[in-house]
Protein backbone atom coordinates (compact mmCIF):
# COMPACT_ATOMS: atom_id res chain seq x y z
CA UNK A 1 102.92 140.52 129.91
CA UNK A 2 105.90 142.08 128.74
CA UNK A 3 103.70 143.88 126.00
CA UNK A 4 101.28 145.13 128.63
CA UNK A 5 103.83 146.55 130.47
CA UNK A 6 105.86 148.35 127.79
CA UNK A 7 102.36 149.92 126.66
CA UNK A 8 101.71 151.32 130.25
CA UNK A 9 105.38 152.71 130.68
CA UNK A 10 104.60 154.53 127.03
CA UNK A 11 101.10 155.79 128.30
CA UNK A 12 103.25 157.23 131.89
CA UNK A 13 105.85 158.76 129.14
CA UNK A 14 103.67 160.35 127.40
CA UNK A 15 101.84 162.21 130.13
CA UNK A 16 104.65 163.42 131.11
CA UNK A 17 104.93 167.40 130.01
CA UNK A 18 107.87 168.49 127.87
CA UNK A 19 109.93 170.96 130.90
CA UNK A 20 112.24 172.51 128.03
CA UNK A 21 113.92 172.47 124.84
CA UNK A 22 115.79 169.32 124.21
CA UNK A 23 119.47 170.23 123.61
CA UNK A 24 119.44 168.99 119.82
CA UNK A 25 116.36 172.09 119.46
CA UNK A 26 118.31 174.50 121.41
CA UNK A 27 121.06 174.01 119.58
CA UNK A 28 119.75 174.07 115.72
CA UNK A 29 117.71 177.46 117.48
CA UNK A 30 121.20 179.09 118.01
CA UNK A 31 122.86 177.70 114.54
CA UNK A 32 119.65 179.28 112.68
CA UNK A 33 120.23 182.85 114.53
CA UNK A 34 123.81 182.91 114.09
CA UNK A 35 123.52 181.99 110.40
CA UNK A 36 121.35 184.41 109.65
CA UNK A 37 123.51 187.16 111.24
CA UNK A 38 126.25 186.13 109.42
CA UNK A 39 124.67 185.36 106.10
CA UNK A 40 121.51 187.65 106.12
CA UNK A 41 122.82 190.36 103.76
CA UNK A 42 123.78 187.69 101.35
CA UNK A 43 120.77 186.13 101.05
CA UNK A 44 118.66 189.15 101.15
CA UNK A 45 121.10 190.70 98.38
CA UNK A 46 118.52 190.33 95.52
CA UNK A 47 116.20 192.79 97.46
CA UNK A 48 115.62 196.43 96.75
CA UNK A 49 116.77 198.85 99.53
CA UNK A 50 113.85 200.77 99.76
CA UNK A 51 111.43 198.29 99.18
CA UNK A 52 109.57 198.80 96.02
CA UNK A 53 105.45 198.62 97.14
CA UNK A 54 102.72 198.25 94.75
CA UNK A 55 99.52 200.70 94.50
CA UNK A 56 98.08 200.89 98.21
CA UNK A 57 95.88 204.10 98.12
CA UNK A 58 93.03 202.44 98.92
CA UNK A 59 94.74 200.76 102.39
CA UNK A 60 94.22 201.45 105.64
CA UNK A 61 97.15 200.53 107.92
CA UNK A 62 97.87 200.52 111.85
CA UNK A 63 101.13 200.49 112.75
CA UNK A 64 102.27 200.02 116.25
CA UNK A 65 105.68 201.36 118.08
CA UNK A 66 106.00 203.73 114.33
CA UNK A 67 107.75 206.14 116.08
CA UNK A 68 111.48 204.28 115.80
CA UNK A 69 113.90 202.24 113.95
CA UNK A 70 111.80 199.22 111.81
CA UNK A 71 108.14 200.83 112.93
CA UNK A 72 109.07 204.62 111.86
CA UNK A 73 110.61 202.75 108.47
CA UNK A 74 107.32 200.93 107.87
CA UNK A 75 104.67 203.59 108.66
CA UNK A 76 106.47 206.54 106.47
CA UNK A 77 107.57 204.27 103.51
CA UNK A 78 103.23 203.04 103.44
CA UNK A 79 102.14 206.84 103.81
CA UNK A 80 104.77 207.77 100.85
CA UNK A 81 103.37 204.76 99.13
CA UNK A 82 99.77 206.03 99.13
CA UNK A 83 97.95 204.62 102.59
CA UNK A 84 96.01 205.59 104.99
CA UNK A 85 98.45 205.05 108.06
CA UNK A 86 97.26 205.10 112.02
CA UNK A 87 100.43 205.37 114.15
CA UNK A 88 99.64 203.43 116.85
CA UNK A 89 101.84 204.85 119.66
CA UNK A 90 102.61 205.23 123.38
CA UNK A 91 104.80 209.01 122.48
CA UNK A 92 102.09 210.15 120.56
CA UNK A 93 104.23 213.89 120.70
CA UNK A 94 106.97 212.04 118.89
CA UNK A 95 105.02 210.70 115.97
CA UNK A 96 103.04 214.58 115.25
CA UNK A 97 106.47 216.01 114.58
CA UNK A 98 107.56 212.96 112.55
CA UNK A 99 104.16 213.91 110.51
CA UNK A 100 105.56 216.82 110.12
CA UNK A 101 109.00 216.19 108.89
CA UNK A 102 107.15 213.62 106.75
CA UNK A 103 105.26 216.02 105.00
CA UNK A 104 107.89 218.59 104.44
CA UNK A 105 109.92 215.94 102.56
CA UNK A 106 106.68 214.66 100.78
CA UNK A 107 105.86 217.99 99.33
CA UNK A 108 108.57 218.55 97.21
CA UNK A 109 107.91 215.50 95.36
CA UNK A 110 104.18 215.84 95.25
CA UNK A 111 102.72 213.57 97.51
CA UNK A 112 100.35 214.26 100.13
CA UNK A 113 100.47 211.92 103.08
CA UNK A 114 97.21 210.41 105.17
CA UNK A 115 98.49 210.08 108.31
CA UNK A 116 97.23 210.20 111.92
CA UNK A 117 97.87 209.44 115.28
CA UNK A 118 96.50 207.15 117.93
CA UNK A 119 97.94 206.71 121.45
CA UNK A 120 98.26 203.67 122.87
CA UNK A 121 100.36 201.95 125.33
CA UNK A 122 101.38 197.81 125.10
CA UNK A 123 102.11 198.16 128.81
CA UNK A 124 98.16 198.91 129.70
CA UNK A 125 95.56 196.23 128.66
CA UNK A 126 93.24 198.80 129.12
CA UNK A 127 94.93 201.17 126.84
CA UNK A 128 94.79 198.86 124.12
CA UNK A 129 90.88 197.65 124.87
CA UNK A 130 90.35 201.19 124.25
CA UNK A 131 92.20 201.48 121.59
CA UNK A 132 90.47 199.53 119.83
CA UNK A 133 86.85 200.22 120.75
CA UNK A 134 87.75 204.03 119.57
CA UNK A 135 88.79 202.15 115.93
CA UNK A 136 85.43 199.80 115.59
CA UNK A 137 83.42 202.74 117.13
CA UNK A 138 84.26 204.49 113.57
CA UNK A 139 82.87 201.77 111.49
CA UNK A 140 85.46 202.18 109.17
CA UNK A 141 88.01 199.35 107.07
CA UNK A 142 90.74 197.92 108.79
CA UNK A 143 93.55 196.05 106.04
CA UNK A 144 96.15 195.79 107.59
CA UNK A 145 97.04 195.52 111.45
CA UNK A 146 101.05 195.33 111.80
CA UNK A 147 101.66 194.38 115.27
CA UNK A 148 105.33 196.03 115.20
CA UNK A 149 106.19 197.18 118.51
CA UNK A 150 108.50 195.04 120.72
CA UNK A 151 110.41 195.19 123.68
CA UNK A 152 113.73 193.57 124.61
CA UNK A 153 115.34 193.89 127.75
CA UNK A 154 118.26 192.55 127.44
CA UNK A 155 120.30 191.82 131.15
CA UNK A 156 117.31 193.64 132.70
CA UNK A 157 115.92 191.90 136.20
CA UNK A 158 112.69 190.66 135.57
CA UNK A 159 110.01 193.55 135.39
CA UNK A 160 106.10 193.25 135.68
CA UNK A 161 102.95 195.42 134.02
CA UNK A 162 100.76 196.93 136.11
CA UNK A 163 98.03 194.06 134.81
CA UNK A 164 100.53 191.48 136.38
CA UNK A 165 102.29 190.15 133.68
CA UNK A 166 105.76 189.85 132.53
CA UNK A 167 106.54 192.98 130.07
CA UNK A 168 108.58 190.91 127.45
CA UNK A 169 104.91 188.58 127.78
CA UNK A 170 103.21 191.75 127.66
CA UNK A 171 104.55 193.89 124.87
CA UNK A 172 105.64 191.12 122.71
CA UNK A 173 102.24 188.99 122.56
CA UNK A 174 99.38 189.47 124.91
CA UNK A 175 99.02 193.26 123.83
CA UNK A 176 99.04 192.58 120.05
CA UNK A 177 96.81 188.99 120.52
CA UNK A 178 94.23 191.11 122.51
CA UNK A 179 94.37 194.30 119.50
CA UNK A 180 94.17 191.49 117.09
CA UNK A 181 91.16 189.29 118.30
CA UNK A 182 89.20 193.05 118.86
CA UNK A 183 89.94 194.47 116.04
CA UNK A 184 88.17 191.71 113.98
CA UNK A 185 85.12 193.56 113.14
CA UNK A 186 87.03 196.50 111.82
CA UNK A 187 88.97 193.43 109.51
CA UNK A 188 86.30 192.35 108.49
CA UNK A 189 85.12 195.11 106.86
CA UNK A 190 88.57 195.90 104.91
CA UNK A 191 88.39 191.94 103.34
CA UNK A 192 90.78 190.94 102.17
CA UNK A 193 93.11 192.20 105.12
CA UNK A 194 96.00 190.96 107.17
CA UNK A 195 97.36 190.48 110.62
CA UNK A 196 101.18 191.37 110.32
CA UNK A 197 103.29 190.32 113.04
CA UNK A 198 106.92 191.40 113.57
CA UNK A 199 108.33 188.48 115.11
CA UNK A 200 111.88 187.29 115.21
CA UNK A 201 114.33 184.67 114.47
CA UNK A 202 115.23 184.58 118.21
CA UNK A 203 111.50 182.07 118.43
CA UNK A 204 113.65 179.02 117.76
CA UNK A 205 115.60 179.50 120.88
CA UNK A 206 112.09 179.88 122.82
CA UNK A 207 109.97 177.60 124.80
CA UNK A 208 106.40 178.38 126.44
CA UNK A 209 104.94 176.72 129.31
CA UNK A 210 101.41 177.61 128.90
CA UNK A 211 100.64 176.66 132.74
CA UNK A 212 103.95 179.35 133.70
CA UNK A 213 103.71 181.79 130.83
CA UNK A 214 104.59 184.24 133.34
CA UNK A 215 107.67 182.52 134.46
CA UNK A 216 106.46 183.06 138.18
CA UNK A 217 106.41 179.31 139.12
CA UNK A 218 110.26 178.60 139.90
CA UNK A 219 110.67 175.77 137.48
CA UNK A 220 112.42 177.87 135.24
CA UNK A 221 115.14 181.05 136.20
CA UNK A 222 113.76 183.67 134.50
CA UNK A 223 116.07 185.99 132.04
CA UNK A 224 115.50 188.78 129.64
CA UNK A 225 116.80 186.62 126.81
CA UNK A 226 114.00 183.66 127.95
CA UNK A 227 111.40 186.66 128.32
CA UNK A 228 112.02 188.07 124.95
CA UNK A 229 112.73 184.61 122.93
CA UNK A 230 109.48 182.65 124.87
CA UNK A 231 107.23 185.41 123.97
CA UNK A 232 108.08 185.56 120.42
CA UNK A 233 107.21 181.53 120.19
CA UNK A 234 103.82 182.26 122.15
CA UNK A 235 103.38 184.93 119.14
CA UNK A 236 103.67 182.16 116.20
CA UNK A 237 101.65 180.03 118.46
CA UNK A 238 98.76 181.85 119.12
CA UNK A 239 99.24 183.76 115.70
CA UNK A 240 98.88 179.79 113.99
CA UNK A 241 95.55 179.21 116.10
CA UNK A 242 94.20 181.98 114.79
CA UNK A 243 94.70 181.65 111.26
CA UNK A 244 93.69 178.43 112.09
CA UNK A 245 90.46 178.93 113.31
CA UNK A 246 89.53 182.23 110.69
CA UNK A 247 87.30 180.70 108.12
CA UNK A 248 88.78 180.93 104.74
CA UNK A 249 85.24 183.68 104.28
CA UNK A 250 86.47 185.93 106.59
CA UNK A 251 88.86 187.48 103.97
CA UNK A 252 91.46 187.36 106.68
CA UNK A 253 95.03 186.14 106.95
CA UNK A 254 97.57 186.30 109.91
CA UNK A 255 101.49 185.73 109.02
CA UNK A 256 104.81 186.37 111.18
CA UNK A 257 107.65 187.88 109.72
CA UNK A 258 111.26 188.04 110.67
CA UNK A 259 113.12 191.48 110.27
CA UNK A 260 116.53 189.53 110.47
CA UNK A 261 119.14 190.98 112.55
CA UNK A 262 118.52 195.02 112.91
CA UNK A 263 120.23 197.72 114.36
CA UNK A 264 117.80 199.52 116.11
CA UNK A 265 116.65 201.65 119.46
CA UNK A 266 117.23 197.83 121.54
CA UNK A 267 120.50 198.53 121.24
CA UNK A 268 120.45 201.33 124.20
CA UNK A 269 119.65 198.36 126.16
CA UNK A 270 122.31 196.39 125.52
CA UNK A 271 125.53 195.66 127.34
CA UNK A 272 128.13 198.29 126.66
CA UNK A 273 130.30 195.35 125.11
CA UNK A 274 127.42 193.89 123.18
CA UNK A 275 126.78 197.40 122.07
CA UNK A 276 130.55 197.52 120.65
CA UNK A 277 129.96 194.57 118.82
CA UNK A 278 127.22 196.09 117.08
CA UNK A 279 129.37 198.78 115.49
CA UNK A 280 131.86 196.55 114.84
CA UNK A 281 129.71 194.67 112.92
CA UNK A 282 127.76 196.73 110.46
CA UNK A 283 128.59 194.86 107.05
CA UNK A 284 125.84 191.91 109.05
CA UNK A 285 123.41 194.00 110.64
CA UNK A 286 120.72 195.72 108.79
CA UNK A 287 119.48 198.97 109.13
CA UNK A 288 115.92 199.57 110.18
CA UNK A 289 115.17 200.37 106.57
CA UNK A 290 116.42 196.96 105.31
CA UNK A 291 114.25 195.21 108.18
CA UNK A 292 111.45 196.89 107.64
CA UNK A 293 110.98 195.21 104.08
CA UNK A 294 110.25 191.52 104.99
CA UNK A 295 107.15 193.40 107.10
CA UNK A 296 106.30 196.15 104.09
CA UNK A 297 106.38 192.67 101.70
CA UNK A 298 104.15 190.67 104.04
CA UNK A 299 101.64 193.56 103.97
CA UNK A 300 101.30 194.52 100.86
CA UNK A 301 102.56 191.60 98.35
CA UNK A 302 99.40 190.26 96.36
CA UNK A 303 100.57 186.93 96.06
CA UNK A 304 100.94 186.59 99.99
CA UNK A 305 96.91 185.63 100.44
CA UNK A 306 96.87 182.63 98.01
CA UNK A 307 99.88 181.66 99.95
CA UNK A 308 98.16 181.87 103.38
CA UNK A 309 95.42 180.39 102.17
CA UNK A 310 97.20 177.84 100.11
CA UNK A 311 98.94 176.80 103.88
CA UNK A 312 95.53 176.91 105.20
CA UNK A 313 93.67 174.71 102.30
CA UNK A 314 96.60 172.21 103.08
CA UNK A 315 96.38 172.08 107.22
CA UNK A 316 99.67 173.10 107.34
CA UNK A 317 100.13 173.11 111.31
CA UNK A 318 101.23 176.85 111.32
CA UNK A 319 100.30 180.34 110.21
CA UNK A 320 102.86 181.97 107.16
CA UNK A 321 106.20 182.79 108.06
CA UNK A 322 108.23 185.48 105.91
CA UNK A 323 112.38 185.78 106.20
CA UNK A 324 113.80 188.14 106.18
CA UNK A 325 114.81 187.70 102.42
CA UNK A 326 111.08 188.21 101.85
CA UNK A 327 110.51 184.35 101.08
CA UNK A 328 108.62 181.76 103.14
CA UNK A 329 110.44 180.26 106.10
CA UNK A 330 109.72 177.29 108.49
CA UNK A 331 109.51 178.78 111.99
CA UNK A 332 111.05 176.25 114.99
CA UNK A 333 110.14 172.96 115.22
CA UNK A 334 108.77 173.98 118.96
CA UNK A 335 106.07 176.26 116.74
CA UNK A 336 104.33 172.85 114.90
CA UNK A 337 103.83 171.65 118.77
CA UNK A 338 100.01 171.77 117.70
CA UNK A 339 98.82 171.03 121.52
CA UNK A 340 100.92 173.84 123.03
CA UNK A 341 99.67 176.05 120.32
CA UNK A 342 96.34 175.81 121.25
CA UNK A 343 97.14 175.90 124.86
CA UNK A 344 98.80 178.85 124.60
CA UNK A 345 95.34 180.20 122.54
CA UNK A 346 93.47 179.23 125.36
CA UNK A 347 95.79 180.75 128.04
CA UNK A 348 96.32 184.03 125.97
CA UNK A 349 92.68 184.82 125.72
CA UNK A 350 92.48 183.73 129.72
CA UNK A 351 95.13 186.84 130.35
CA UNK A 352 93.54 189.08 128.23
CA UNK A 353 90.08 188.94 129.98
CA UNK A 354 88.58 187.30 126.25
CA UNK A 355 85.49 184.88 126.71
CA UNK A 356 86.84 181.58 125.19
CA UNK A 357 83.90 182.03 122.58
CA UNK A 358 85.27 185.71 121.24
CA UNK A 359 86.55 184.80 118.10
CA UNK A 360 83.68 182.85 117.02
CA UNK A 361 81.04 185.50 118.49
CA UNK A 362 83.09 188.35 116.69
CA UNK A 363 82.62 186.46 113.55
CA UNK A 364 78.97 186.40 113.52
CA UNK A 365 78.95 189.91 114.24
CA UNK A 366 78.14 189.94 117.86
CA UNK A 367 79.54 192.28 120.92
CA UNK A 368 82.33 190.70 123.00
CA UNK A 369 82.63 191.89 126.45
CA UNK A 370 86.46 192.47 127.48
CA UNK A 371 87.87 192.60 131.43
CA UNK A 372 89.95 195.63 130.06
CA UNK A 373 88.49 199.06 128.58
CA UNK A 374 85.87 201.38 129.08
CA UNK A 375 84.91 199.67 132.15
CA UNK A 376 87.88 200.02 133.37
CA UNK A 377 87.82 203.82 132.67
């Protein structure tokens, strides 16, 4: 009897659904951020400041937010380096006169840059259907998709896109999930290629509710540091599925990376005493050329395919995660939640108007039909 009943009180426990970090996660989330603020440049000091990138002339690269701080560092050091770089970007103004400046510095030591521009805008599901349809419609090789750009909002009330969902949400993980999943054909055809995505450190303090990914339900009080840190998590999540579920003959791998701690264009959003801190501190903080490395290493390091695939061989629960130092890291403990991951894959493709069947259709070569993009037109 007493067996019986200890059985059914574990079956009632164990339907019940995990409402937030436990306090032991939340705080090893905070240690691991404010270590690496204080130690980063330490362990990162066997790095080369700029990065040091093998032969990539025969690369195509999209870049997205490559107008600013780690995205502009990225973009120009893989044009210097020999790619074929798409600026993906919402000012696309801003990134034709950084072409320019670009080339003017280029020329004097002999190298011509391939670079264009593509606008797009995270903030517009639409805008980034589109976006992709005009890549695939060229038939051309896709390498290597960095999902850079990012929004945090830091003390900001909480904000909505005009497709409904929470920006940090938006910006942060449906936008480059959606540009991801369509972009597959394009990947396909540059095999071996990779799915960079710019993540962050600030994933171990996150936690995603895959029913209340919107943080619209009133279970949880929504702030700018839950918007930014939970969206980040939902990015390793989904990012792990996907890897996941790419057969190993696709050619194509999908890793995180964190930048570390970087001084960069968030900062205008910061509080005016947080902002003081952050020239107080400049001995810990990188620069947006020292964060941009982990993300230049991730796309462009030779070795970094055997090692996704190596993860992948082994059933290792989630997708590759660089450091900042450039070495594989273990994201949060929240990230190996293997049924949250692939809730979150299911909910992600629900928000981004994906069939549940798009990843396997787009692997056999056949059209997906999208809620966003030209129909939308």
């Amino acid at each position: 009897m007493a067996t019986t009943s200890s059985s059914s009180g574990d079956n009632e426990a164990s339907k019940i659904k995990k409402q937030c970090l436990g306090w032991i996660e939340w705080f090893r989330g905070w240690f691991c951020l404010i270590y690496e603020m204080l130690f980063q440049r330490i362990m990162a000091s066997h790095l080369h400041n700029p990065m040091p990138l093998p032969p990539i002339n025969d690369l195509t690269c999209i870049v997205t937010g490559s107008t600013s701080g780690i995205g502009l560092e990225i973009a120009r050091q893989l044009a210097q380096a020999g790619a074929h770089v798409v600026m993906a970007v919402r000012n696309t103004k801003a990134a034709q006169e950084l072409i320019q400046k670009w080339s003017v510095d280029s020329a004097g030591l002999g190298i011509a840059l391939n670079v264009e521009v593509m606008g797009v805008d995270l903030l517009s599901l639409d805008s980034v259907a589109r976006f992709a349809e005009a890549w695939n419609a060229r038939s051309a090789p896709l390498h290597v998709l960095i999902n850079n750009a990012g929004i945090f909002s830091i003390g900001e009330p909480q904000k909505f896109s005009k497709d409904g969902y929470e920006e940090h949400l938006q910006v942060n993980h449906l936008a480059p999930a959606l540009l991801s999943v369509l972009l597959l054909p394009s990947l396909i055809r540059g095999s071996p290629s990779r799915i960079v995505n710019v993540n962050s450190i600030m994933h171990h303090v996150g936690f995603v509710d895959a029913e209340d990914m919107n943080i619209t339900s009133g279970k949880r009080k929504f702030s700018s540091l839950m918007g930014y840190s939970n969206s980040k998590l939902a990015q390793v999540m989904f990012s792990s599925v996907l890897n996941k579920r790419l057969p190993a003959e696709s050619g194509i791998n999908v890793l995180c990376v964190s930048p570390g701690i970087v001084q960069t264009n968030v900062a205008r959003d910061l509080p005016k005493i947080v902002q003081s801190t952050y020239r107080l501190v400049p001995y810990f903080i990188f620069n947006a050329q020292e964060g941009s490395r982990s993300t230049l290493f991730a796309a462009t390091d030779p070795q970094i395919s055997e090692y996704c695939e190596l993860l992948k061989a082994d059933e290792w629960p989630v997708c590759a995660f660089i450091s900042q130092e450039c070495r594989p890291a273990n994201p949060s403990e929240e990230a190996h939640n293997i049924q949250t991951a692939y809730e979150v894959w299911e909910k992600t493709l629900e928000m981004t108007g994906l069939p549940s069947d798009a990843l396997e259709k787009l692997l056999e070569g056949e059209n997906v039909k999208c809620r966003y993009g030209h129909e939308q037109q």
